[in-house]
PDB file of N, CA and C in Angstrom:
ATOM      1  N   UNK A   1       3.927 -41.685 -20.311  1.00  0.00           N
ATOM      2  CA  UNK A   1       4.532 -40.766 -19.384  1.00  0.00           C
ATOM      3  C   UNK A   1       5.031 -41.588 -18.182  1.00  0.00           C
ATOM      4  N   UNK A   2       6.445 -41.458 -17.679  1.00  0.00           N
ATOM      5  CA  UNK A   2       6.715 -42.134 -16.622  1.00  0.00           C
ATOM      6  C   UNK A   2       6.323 -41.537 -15.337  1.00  0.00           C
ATOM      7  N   UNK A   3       6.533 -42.243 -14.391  1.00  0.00           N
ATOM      8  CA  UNK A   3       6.550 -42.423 -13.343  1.00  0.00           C
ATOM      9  C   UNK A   3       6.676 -41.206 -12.442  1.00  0.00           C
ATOM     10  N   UNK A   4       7.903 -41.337 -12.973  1.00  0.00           N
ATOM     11  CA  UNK A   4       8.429 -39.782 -12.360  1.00  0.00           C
ATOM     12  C   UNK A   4       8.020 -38.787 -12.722  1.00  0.00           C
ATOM     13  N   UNK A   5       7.845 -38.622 -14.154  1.00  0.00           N
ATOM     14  CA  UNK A   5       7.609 -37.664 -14.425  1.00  0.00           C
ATOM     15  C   UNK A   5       5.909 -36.638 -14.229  1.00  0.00           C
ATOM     16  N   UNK A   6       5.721 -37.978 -14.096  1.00  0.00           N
ATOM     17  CA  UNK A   6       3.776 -37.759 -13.264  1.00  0.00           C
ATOM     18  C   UNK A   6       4.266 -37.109 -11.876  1.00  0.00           C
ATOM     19  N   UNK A   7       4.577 -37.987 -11.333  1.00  0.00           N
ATOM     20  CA  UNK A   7       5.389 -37.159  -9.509  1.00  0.00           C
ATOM     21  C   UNK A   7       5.759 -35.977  -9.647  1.00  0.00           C
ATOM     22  N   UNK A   8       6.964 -35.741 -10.578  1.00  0.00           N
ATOM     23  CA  UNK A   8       7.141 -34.218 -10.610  1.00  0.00           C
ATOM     24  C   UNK A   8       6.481 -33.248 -10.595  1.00  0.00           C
ATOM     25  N   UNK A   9       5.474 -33.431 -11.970  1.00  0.00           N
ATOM     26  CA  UNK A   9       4.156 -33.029 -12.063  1.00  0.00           C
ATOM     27  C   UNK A   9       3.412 -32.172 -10.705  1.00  0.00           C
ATOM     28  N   UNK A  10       3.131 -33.622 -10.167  1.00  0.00           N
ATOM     29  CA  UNK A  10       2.088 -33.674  -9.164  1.00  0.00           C
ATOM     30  C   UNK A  10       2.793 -32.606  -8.487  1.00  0.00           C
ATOM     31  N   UNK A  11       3.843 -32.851  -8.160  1.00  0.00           N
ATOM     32  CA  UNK A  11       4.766 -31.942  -6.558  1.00  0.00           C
ATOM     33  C   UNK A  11       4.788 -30.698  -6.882  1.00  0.00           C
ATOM     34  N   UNK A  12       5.129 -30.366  -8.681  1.00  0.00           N
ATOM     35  CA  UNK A  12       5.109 -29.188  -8.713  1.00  0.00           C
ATOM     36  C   UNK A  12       3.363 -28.260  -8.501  1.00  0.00           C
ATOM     37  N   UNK A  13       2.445 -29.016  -8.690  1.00  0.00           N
ATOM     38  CA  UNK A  13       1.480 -28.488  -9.067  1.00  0.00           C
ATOM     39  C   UNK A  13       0.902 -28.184  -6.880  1.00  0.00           C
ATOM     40  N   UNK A  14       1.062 -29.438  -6.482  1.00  0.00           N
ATOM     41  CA  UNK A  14       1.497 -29.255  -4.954  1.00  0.00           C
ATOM     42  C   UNK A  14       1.790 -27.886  -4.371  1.00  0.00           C
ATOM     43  N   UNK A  15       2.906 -27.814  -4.746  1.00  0.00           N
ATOM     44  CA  UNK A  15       3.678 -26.689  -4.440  1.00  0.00           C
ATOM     45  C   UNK A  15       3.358 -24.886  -4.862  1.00  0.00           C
ATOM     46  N   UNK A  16       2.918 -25.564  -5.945  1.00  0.00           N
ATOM     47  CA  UNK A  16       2.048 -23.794  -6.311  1.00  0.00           C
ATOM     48  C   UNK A  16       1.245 -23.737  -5.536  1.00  0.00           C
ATOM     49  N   UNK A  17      -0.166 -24.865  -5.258  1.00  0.00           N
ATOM     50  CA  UNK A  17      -1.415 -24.451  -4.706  1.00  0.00           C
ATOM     51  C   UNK A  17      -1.182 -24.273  -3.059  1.00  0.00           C
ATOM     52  N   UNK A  18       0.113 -24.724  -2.807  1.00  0.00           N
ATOM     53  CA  UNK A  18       0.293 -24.536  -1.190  1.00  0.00           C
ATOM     54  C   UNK A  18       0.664 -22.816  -1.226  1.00  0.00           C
ATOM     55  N   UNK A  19       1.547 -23.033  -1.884  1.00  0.00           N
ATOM     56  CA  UNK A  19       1.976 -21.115  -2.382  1.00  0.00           C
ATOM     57  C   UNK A  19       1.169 -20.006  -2.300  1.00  0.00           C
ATOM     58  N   UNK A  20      -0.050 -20.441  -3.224  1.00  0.00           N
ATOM     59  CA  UNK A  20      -0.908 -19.946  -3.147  1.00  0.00           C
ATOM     60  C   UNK A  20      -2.356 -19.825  -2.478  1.00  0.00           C
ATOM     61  N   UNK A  21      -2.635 -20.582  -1.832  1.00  0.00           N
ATOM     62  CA  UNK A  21      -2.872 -20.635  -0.584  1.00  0.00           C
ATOM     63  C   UNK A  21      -2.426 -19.693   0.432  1.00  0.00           C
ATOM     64  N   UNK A  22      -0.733 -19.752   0.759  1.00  0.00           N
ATOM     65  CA  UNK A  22      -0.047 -19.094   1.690  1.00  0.00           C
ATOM     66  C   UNK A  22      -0.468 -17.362   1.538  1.00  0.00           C
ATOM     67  N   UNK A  23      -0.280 -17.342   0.073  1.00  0.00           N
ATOM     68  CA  UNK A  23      -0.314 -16.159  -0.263  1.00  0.00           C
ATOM     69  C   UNK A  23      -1.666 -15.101   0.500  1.00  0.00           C
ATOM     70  N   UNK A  24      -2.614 -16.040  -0.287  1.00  0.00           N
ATOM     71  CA  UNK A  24      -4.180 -15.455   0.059  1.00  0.00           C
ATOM     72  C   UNK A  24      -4.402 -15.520   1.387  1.00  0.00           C
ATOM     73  N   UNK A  25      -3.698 -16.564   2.472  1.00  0.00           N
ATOM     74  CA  UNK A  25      -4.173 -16.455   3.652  1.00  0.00           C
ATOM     75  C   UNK A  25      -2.982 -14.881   4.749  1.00  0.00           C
ATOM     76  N   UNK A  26      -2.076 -15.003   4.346  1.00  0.00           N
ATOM     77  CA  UNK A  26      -1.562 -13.675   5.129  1.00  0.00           C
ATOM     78  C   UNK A  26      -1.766 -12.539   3.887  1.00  0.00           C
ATOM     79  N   UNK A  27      -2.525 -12.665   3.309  1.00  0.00           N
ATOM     80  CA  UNK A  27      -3.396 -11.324   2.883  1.00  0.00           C
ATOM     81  C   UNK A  27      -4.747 -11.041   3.414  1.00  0.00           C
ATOM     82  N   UNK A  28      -5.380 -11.931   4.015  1.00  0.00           N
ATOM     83  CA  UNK A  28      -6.221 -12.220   5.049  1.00  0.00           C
ATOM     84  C   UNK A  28      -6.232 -11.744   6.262  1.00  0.00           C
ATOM     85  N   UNK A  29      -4.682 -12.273   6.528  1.00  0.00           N
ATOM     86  CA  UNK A  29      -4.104 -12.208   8.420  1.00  0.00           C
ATOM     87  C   UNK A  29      -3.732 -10.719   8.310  1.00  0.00           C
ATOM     88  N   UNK A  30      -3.366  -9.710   7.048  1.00  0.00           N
ATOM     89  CA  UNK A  30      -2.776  -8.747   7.110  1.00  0.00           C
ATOM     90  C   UNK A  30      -4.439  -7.562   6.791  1.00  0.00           C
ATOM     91  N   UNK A  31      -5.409  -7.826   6.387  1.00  0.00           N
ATOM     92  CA  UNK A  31      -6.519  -7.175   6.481  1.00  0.00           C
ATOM     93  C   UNK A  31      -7.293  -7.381   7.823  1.00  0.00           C
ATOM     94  N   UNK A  32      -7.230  -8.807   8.091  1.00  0.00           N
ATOM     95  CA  UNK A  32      -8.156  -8.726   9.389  1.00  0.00           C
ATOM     96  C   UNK A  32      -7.722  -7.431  10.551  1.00  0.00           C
ATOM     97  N   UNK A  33      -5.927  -7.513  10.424  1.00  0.00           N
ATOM     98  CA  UNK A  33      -5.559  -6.738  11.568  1.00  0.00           C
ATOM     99  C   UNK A  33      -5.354  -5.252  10.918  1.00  0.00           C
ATOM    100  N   UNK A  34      -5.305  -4.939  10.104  1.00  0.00           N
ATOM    101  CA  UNK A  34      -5.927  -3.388   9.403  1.00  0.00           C
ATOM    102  C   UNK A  34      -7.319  -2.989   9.938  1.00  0.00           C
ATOM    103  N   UNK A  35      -8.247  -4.037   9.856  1.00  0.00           N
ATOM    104  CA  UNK A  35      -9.567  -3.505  10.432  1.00  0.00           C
ATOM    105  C   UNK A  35      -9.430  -4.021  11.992  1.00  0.00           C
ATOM    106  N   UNK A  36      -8.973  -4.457  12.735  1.00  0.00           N
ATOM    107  CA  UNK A  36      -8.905  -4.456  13.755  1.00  0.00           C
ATOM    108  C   UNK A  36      -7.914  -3.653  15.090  1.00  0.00           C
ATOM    109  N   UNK A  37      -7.834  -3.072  14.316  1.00  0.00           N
ATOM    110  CA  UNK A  37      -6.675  -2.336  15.326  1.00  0.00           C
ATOM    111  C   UNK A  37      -7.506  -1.285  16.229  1.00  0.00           C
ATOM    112  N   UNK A  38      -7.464  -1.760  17.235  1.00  0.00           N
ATOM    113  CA  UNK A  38      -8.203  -0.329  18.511  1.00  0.00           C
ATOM    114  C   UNK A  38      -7.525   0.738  18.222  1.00  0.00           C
ATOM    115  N   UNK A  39      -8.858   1.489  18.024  1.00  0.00           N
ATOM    116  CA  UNK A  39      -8.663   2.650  18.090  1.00  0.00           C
ATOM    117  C   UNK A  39      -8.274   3.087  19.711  1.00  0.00           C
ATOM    118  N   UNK A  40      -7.550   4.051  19.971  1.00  0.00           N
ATOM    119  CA  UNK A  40      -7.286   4.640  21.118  1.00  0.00           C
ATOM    120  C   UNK A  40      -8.724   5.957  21.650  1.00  0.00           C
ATOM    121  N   UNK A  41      -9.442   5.154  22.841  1.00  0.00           N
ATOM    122  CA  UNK A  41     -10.350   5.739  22.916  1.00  0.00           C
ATOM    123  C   UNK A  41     -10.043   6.697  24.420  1.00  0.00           C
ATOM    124  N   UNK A  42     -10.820   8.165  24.225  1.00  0.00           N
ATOM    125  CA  UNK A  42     -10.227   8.947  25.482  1.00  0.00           C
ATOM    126  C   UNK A  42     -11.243   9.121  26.277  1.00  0.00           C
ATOM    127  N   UNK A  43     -11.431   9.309  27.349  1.00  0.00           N
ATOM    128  CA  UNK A  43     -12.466   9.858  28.228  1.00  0.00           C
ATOM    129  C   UNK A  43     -12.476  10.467  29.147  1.00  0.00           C
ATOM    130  N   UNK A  44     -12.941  11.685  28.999  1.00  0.00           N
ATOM    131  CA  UNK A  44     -12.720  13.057  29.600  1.00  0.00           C
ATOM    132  C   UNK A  44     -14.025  13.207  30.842  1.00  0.00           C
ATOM    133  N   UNK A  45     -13.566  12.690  32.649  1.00  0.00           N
ATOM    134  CA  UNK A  45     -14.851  13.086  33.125  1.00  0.00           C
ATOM    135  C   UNK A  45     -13.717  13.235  34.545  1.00  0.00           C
ATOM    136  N   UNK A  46     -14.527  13.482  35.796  1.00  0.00           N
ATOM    137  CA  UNK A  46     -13.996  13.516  37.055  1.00  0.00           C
ATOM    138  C   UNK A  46     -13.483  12.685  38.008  1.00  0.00           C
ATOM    139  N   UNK A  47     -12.084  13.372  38.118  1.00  0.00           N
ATOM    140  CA  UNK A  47     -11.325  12.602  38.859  1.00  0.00           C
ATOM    141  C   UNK A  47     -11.139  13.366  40.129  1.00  0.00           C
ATOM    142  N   UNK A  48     -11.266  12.794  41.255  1.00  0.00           N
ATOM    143  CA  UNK A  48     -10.868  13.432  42.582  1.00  0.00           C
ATOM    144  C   UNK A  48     -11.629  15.149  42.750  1.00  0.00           C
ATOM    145  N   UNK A  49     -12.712  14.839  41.864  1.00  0.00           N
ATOM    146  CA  UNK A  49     -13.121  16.578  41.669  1.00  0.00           C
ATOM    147  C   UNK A  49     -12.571  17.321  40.750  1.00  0.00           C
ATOM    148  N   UNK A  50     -11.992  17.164  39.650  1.00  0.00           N
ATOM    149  CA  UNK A  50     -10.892  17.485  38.993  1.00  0.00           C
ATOM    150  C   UNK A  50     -11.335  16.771  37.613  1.00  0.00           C
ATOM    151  N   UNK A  51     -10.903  17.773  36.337  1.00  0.00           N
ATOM    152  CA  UNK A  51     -11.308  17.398  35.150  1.00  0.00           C
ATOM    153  C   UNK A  51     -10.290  16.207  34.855  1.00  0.00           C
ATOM    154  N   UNK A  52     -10.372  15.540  33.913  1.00  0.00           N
ATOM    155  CA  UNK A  52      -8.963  14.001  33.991  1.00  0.00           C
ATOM    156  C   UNK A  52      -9.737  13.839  32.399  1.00  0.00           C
ATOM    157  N   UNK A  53      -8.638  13.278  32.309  1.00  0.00           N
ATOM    158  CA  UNK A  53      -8.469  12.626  31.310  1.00  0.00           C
ATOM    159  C   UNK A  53      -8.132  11.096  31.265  1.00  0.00           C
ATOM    160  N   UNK A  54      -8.645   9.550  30.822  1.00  0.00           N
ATOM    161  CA  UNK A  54      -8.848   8.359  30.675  1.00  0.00           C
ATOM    162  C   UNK A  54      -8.663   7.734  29.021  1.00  0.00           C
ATOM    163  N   UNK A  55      -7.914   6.810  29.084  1.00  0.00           N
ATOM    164  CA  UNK A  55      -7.658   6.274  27.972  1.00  0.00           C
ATOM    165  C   UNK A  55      -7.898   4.542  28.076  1.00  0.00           C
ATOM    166  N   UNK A  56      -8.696   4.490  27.133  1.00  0.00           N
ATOM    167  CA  UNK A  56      -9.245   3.165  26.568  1.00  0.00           C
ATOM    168  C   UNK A  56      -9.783   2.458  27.819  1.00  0.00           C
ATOM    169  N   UNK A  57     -10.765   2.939  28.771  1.00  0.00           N
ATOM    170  CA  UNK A  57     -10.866   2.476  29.717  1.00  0.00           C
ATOM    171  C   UNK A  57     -10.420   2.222  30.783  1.00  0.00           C
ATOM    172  N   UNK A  58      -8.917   2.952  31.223  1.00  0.00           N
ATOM    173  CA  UNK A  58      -7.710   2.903  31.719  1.00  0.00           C
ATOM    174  C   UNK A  58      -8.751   3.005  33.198  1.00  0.00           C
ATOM    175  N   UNK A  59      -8.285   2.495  34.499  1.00  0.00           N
ATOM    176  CA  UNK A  59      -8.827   2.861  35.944  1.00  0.00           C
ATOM    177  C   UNK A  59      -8.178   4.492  36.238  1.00  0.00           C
ATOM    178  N   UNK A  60      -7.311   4.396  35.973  1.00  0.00           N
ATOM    179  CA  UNK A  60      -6.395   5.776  36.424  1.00  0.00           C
ATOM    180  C   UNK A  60      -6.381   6.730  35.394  1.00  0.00           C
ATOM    181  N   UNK A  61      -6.345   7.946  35.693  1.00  0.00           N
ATOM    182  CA  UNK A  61      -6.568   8.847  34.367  1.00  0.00           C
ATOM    183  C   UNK A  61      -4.895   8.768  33.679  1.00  0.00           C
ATOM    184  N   UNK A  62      -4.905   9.543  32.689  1.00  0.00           N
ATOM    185  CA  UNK A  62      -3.242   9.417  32.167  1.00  0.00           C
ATOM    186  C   UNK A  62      -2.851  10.999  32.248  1.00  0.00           C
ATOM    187  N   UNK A  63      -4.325  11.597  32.309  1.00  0.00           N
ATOM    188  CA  UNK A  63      -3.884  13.798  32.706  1.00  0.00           C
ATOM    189  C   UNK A  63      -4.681  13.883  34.098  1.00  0.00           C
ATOM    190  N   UNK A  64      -4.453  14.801  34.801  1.00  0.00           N
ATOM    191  CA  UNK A  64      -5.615  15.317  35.511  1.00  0.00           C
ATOM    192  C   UNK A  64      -4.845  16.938  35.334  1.00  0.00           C
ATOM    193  N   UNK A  65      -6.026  17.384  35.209  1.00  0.00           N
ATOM    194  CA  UNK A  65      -5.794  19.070  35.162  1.00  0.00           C
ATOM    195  C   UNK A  65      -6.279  19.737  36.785  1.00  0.00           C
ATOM    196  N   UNK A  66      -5.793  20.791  36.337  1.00  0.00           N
ATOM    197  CA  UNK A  66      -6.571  21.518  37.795  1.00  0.00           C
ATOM    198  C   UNK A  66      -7.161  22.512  37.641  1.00  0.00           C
ATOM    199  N   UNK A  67      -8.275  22.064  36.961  1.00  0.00           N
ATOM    200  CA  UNK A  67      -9.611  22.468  36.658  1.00  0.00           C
ATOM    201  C   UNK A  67     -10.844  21.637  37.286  1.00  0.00           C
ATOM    202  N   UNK A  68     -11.160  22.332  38.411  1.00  0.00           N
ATOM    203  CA  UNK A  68     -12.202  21.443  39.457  1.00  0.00           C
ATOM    204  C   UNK A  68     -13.779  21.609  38.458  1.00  0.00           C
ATOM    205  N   UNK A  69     -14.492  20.481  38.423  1.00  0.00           N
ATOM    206  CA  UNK A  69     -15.428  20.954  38.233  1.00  0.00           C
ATOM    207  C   UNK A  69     -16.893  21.114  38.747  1.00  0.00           C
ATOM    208  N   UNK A  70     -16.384  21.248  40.186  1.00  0.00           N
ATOM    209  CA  UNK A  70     -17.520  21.898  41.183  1.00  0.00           C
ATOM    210  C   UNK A  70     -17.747  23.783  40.188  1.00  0.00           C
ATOM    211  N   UNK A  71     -16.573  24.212  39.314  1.00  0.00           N
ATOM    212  CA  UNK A  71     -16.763  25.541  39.021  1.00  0.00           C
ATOM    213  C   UNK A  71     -17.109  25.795  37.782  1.00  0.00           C
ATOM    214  N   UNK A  72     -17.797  24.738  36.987  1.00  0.00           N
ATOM    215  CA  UNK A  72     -18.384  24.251  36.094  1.00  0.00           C
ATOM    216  C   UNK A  72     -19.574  24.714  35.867  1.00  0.00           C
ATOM    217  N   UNK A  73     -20.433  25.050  35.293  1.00  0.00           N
ATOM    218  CA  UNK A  73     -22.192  25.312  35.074  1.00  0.00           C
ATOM    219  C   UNK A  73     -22.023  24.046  35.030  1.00  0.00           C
ATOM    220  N   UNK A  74     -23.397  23.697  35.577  1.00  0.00           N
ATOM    221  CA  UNK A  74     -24.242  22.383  36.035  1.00  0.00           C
ATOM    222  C   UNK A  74     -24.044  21.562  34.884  1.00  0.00           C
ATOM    223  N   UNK A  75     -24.823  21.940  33.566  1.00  0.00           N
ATOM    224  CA  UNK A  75     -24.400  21.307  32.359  1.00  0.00           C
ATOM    225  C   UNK A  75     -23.412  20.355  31.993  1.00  0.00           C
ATOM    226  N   UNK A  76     -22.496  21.315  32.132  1.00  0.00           N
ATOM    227  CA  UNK A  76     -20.935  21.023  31.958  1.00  0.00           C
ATOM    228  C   UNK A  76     -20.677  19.862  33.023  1.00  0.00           C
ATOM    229  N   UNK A  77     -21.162  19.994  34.418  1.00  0.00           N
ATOM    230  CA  UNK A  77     -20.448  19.179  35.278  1.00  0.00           C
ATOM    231  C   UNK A  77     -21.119  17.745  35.279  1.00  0.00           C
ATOM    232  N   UNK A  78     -22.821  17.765  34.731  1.00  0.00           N
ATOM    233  CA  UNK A  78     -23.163  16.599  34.688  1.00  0.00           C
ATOM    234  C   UNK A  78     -22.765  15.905  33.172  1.00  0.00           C
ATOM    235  N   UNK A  79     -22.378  16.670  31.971  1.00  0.00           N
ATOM    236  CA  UNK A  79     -21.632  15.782  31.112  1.00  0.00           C
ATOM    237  C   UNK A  79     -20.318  15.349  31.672  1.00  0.00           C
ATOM    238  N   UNK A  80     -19.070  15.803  32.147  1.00  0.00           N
ATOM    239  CA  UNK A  80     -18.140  15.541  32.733  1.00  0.00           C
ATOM    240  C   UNK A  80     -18.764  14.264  34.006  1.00  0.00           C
ATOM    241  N   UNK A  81     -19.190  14.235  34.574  1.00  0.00           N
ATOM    242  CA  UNK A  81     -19.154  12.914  35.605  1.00  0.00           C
ATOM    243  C   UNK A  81     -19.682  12.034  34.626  1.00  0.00           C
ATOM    244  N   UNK A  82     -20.654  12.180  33.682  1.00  0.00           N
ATOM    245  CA  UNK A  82     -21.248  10.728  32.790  1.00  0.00           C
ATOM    246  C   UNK A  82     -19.966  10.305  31.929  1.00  0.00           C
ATOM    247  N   UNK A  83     -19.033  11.257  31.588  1.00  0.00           N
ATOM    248  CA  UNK A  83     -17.988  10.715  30.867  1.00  0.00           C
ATOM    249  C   UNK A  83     -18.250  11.293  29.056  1.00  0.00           C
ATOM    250  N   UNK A  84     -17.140  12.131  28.577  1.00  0.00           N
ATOM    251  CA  UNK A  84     -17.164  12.776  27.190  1.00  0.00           C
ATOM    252  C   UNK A  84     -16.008  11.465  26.414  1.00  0.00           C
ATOM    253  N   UNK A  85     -16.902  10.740  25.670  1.00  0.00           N
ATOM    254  CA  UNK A  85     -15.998   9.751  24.800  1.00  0.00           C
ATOM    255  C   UNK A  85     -15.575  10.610  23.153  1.00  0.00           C
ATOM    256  N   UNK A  86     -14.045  10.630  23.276  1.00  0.00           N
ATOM    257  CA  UNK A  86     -13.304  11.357  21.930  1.00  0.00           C
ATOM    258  C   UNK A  86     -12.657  10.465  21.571  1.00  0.00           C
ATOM    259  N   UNK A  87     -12.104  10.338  19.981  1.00  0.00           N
ATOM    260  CA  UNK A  87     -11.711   8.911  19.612  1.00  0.00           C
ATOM    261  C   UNK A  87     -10.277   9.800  18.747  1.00  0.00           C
ATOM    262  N   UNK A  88     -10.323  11.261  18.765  1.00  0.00           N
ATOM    263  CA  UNK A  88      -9.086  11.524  18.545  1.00  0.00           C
ATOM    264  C   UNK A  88      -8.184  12.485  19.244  1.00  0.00           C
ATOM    265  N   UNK A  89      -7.302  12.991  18.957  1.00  0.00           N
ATOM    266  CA  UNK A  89      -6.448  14.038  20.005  1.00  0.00           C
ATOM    267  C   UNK A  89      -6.733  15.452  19.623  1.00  0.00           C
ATOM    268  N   UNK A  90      -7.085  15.607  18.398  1.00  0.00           N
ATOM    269  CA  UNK A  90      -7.470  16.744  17.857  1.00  0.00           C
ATOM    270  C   UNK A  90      -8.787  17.172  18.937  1.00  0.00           C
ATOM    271  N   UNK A  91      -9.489  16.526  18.777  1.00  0.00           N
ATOM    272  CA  UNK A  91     -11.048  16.982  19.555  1.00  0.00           C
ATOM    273  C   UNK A  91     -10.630  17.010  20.883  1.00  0.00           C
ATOM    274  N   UNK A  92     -10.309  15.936  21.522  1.00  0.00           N
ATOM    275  CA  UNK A  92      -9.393  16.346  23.017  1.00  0.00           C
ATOM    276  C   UNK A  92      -9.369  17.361  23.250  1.00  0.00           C
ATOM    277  N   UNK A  93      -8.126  17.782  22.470  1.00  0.00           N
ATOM    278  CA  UNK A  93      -7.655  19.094  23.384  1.00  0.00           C
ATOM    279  C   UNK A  93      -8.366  20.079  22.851  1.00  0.00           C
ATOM    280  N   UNK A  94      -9.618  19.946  21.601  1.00  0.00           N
ATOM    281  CA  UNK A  94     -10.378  21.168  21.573  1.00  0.00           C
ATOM    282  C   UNK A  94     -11.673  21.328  23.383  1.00  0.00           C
ATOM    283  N   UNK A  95     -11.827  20.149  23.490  1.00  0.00           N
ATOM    284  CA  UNK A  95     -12.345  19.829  24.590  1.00  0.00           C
ATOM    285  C   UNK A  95     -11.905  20.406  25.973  1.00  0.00           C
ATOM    286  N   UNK A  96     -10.823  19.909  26.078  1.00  0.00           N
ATOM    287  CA  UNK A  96      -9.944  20.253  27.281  1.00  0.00           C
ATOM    288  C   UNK A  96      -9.840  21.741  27.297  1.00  0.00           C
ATOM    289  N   UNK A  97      -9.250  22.350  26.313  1.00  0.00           N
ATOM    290  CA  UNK A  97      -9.034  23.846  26.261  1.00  0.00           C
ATOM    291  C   UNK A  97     -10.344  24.607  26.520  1.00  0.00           C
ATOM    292  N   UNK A  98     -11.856  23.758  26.133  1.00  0.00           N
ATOM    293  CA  UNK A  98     -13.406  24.582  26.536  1.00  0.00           C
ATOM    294  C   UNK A  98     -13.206  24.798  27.581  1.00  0.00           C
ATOM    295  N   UNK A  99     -12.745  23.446  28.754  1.00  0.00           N
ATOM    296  CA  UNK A  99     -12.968  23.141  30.161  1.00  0.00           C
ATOM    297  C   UNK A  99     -11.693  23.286  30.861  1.00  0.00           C
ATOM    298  N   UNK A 100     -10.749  24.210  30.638  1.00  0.00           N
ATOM    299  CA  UNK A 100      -9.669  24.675  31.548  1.00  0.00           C
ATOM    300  C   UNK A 100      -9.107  26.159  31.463  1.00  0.00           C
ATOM    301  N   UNK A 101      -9.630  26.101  30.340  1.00  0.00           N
ATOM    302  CA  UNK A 101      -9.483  27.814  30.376  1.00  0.00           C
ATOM    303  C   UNK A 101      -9.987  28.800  30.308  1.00  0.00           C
TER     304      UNK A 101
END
């Protein structure tokens, strides 16, 4: 077998396992970030006296309603200042709608 034809060989065989390699690793890079994607987290407690709404830890709320909750049963007002963590929009606004209307 010549020379070359060993080289060819080699390069081709090279060339698959780099391929494949490539392959398996952004099937990797494309699962890691499937399981990593933040979820968008909400948090429903008092702002300025006022029910609010907070996203992913945000300093500033992204709603405030005007629903005070000095007019709250006690209950209600000490879950609202500790902070109600919801991880979807559905429950939100089942939330919000308990505490504003």
């Amino acid at each position: 077998m010549s020379k070359r034809l060993k080289f060819s060989i080699f390069s081709l065989i090279c060339v698959l396992c780099i391929g494949t390699l490539f392959v398996n690793l952004n099937k990797d890079v494309e699962k890691y970030e499937k399981e990593n994607i933040q979820k968008e987290i909400f948090i429903i407690k008092e702002y300025e006296g006022k029910i609010a709404v907070f996203k992913n830890e945000d300093s500033k709320p992204t709603t405030v309603y005007e629903s005070y909750i000095s007019l709250l049963p006690e209950s209600d007002r000490i879950r609202i200042q500790k902070g109600i963590t919801v991880d979807n929009t559905n429950d939100l606004q089942k939330i919000i709608e308990d505490y504003t209307s």
